[in-house]
C-alpha atoms as a PDB file:
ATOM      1  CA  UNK A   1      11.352 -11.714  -4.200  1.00  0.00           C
ATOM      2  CA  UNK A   2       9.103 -10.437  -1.470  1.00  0.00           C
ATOM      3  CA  UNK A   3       6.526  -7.474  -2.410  1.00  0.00           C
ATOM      4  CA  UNK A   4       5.342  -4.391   0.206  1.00  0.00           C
ATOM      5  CA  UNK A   5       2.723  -2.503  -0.878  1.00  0.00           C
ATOM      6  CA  UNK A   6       3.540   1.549   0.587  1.00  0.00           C
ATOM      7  CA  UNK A   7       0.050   2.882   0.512  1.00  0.00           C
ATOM      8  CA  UNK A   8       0.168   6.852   1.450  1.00  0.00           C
ATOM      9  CA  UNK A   9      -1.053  10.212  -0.414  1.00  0.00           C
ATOM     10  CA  UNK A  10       1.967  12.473   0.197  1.00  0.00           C
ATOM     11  CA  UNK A  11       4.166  10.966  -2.570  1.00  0.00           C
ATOM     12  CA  UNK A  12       7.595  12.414  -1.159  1.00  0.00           C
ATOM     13  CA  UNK A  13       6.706   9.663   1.837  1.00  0.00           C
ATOM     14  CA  UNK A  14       6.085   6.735  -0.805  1.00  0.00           C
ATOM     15  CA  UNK A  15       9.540   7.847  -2.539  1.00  0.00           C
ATOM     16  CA  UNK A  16      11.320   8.013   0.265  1.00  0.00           C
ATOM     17  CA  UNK A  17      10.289   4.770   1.523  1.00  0.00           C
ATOM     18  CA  UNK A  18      10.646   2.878  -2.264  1.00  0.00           C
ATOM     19  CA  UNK A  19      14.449   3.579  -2.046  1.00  0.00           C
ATOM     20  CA  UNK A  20      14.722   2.617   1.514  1.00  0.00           C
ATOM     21  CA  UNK A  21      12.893  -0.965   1.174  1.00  0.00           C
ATOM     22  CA  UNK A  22      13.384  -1.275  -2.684  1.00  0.00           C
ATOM     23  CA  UNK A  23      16.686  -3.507  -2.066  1.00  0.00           C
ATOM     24  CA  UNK A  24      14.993  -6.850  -2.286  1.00  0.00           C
ATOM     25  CA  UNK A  25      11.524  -6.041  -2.528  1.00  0.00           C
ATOM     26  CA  UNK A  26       9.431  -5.235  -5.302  1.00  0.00           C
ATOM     27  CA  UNK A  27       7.443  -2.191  -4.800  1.00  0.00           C
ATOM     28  CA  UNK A  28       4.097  -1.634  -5.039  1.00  0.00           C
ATOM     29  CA  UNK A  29       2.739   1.746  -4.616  1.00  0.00           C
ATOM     30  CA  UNK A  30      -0.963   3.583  -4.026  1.00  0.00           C
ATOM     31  CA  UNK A  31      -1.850   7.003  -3.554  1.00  0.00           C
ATOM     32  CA  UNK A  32      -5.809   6.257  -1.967  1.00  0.00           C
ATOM     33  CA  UNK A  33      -8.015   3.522  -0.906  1.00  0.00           C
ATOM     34  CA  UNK A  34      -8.902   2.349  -4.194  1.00  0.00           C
ATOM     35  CA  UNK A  35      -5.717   2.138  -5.888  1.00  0.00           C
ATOM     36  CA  UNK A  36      -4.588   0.574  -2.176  1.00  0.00           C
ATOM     37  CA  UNK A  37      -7.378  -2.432  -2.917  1.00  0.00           C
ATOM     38  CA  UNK A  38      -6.271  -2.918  -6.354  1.00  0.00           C
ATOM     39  CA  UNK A  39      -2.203  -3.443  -5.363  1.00  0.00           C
ATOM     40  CA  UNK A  40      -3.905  -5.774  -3.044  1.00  0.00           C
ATOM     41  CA  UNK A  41      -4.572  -8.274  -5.937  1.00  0.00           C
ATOM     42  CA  UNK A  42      -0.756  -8.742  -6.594  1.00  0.00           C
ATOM     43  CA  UNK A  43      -0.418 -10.347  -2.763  1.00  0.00           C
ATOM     44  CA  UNK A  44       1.976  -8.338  -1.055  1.00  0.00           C
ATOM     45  CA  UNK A  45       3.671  -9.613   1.760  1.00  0.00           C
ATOM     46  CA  UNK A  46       3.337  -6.523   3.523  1.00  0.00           C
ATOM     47  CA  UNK A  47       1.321  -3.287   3.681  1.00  0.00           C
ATOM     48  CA  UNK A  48       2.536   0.201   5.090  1.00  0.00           C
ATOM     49  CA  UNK A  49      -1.126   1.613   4.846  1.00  0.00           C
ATOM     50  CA  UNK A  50      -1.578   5.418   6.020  1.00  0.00           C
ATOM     51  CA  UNK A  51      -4.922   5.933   7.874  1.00  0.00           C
ATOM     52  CA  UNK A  52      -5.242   9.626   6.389  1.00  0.00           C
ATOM     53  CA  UNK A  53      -5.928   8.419   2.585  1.00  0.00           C
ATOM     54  CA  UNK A  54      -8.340  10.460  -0.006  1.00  0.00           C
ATOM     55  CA  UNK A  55     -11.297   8.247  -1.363  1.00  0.00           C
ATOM     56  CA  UNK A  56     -11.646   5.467   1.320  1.00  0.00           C
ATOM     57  CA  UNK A  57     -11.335   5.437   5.194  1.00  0.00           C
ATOM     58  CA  UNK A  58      -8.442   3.480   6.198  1.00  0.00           C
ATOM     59  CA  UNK A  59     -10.743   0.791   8.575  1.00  0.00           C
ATOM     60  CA  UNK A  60     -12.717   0.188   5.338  1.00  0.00           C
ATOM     61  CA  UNK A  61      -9.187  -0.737   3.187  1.00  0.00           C
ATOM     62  CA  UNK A  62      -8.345  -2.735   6.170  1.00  0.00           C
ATOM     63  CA  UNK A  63     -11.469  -4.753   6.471  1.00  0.00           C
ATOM     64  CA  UNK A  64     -11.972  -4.872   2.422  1.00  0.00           C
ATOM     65  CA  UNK A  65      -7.838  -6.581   2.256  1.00  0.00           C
ATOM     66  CA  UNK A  66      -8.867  -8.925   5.091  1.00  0.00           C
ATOM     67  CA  UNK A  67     -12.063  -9.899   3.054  1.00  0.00           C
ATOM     68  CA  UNK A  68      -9.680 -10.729   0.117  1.00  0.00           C
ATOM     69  CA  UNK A  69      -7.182 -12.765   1.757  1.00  0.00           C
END
């Protein structure tokens, strides 16, 4: 089973996408930058990353996951 992490701060956005994509897919959800890096460690096979998070700029998440893989 493949896993996408849906990493946005307006939870009606991270619903709405969990139902879409759930069939198949495990979900993975985060809310900000830091809970964003800490999905990260359960290797998701794809990120939906929103560049207008709370708590971390989205360039930083980006290089920070591509220093963990």
């Amino acid at each position: 089973e493949g896993k996408i992490l849906i990493a946005d701060d307006e939870t009606d956005i991270v619903v709405i996408l969990a139902i879409f994509l759930s069939k198949g897919y495990r979900i993975l959800t985060a809310t900000n930058g830091v809970e964003t890096l800490k999905q990260v460690e359960n290797n998701p096979d794809i990120i939906l990353l929103d560049i207008n998070m709370p708590g971390m700029e989205w360039l930083e998440v980006c290089q920070r996951i591509r220093d963990y893989v």
